[in-house]
C-alpha atoms as a PDB file:
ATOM      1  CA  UNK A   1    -119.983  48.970  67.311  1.00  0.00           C
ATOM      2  CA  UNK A   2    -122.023  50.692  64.956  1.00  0.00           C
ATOM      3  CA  UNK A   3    -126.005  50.171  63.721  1.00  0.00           C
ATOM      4  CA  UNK A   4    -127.212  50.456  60.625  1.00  0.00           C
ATOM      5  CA  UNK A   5    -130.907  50.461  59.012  1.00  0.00           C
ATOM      6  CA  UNK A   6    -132.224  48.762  55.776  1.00  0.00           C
ATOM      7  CA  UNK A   7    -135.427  49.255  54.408  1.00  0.00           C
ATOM      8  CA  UNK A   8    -138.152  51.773  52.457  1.00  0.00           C
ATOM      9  CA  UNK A   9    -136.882  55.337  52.572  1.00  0.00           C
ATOM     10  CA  UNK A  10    -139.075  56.548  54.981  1.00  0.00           C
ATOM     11  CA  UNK A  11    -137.381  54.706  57.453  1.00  0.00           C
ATOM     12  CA  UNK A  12    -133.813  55.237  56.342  1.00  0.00           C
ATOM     13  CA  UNK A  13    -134.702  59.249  56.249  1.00  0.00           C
ATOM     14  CA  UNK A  14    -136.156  59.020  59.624  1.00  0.00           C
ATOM     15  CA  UNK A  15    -133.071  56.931  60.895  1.00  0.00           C
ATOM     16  CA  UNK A  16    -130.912  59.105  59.439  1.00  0.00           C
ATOM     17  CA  UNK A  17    -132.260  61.810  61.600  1.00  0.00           C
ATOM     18  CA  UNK A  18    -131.023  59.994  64.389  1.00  0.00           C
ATOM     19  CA  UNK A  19    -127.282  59.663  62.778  1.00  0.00           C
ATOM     20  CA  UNK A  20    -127.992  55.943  62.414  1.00  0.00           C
ATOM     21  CA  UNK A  21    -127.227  55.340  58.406  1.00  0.00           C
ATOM     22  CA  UNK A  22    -128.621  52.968  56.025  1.00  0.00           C
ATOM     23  CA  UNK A  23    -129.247  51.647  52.564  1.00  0.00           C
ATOM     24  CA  UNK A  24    -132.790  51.661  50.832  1.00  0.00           C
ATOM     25  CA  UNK A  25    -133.965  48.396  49.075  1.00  0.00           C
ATOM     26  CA  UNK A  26    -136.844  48.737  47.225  1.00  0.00           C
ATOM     27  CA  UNK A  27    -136.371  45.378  45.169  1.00  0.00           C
ATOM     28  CA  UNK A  28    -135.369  41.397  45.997  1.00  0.00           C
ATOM     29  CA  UNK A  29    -131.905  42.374  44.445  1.00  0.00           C
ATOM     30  CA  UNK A  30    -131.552  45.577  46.467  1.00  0.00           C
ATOM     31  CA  UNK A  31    -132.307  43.759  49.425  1.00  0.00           C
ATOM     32  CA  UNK A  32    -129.813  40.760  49.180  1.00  0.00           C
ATOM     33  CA  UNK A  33    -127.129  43.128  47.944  1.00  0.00           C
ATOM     34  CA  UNK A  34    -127.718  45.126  50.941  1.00  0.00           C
ATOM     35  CA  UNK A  35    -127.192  42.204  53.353  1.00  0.00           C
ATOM     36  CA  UNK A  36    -124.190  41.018  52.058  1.00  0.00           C
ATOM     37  CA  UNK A  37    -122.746  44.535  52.063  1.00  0.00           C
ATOM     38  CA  UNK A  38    -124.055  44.823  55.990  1.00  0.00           C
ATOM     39  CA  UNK A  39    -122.798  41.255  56.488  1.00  0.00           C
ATOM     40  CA  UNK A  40    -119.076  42.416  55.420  1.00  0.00           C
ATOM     41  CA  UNK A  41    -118.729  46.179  56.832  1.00  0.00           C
ATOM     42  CA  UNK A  42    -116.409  46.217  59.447  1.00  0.00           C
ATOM     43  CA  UNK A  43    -117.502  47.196  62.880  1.00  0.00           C
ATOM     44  CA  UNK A  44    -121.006  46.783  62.740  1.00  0.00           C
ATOM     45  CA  UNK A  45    -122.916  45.251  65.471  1.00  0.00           C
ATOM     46  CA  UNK A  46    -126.655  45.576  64.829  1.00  0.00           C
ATOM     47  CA  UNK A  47    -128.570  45.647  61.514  1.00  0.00           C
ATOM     48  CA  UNK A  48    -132.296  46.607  61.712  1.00  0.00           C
ATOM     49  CA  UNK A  49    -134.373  45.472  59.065  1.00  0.00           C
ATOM     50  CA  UNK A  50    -137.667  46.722  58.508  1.00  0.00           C
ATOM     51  CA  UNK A  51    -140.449  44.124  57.673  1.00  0.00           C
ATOM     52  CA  UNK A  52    -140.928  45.196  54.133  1.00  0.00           C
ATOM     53  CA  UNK A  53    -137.463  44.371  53.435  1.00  0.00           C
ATOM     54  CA  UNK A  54    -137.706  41.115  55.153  1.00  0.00           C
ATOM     55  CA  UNK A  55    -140.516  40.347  52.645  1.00  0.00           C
ATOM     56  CA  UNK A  56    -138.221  41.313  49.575  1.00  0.00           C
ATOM     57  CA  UNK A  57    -135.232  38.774  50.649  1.00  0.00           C
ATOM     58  CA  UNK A  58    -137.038  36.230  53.156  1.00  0.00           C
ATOM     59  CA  UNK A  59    -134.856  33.520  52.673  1.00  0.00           C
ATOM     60  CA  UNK A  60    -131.538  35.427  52.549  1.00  0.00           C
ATOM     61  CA  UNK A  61    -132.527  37.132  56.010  1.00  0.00           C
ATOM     62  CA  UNK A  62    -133.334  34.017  57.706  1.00  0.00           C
ATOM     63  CA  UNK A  63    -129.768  32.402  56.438  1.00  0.00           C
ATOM     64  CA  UNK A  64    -128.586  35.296  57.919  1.00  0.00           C
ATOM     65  CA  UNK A  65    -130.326  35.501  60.963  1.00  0.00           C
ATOM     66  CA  UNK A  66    -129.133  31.722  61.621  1.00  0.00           C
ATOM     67  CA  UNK A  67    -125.482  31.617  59.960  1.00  0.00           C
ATOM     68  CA  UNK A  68    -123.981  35.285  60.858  1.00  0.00           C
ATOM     69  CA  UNK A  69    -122.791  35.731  64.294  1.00  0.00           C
ATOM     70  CA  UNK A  70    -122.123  39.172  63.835  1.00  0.00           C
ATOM     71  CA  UNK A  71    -123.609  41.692  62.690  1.00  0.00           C
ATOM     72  CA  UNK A  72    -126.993  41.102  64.354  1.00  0.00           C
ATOM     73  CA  UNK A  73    -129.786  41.267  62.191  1.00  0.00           C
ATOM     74  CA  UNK A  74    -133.040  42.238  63.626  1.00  0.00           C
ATOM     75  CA  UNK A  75    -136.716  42.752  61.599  1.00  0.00           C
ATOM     76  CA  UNK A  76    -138.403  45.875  63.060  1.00  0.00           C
ATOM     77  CA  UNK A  77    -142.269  46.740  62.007  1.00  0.00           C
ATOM     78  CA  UNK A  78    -142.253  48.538  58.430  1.00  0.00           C
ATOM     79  CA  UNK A  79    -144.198  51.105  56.946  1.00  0.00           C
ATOM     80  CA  UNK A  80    -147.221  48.943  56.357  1.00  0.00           C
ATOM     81  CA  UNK A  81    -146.891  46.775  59.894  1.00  0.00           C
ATOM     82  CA  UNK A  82    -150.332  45.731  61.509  1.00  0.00           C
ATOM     83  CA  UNK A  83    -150.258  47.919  64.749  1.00  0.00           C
ATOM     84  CA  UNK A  84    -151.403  44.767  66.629  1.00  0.00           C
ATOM     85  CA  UNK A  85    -147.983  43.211  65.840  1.00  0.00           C
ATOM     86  CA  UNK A  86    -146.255  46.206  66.439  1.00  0.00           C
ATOM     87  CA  UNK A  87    -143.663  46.171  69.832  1.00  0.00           C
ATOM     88  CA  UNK A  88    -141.936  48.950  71.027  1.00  0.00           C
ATOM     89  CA  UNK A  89    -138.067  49.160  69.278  1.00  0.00           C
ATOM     90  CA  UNK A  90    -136.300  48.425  72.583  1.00  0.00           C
ATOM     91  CA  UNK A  91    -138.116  45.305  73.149  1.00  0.00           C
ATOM     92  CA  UNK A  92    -137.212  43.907  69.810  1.00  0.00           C
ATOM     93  CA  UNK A  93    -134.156  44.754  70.272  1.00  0.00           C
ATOM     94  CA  UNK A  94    -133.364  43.394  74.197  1.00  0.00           C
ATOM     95  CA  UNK A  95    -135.179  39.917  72.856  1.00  0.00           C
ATOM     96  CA  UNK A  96    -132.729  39.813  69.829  1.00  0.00           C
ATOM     97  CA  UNK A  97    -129.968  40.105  72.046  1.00  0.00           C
ATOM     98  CA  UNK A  98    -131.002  38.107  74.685  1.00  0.00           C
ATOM     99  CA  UNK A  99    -132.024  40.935  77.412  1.00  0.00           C
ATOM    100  CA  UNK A 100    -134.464  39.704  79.925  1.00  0.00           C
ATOM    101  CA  UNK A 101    -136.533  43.215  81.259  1.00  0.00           C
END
């Protein structure tokens, strides 16, 4: 299973740095296109989504989030994130898939 990243391209640089690829979305448009490609590629298990992009395409992530068994789609903290809402990337990642630590 593969993960991918969507979001600003800070964070799709910085994934890509850890071999994790990604498309950038910088408008509503972007964003929805972006899911529905993710929603479609074969073999991919986990999409993160960074907040911004969340923002872009609320209502298309959360019909996501509740219709699409796989891939998993799961909001991390974007560029712009409060840092009191902020939780580390393995915990948002263990509660998406049901991991109790």
């Amino acid at each position: 299973m593969k993960v991918r990243i969507i979001g600003n391209s800070l964070a799709v640089q910085g994934f890509q740095l850890a071999g994790i690829r990604g498309w950038v979305v910088e408008s509503a448009q972007q964003a929805q296109a972006a899911f529905d490609e993710a929603k479609n590629y074969p073999d991919l298990g986990i999409v993160l989504v960074t907040s911004d992009a969340v923002k872009l395409a609320k209502e298309r992530f959360s019909e996501l989030i509740l219709q699409c068994g796989t891939p998993l789609f799961v909001e991390i903290p974007g560029r712009n994130s409060d840092p009191a809402d902020l939780s580390s990337l393995r915990k948002i990642v263990d509660d998406a898939v049901g991991v109790n630590s």
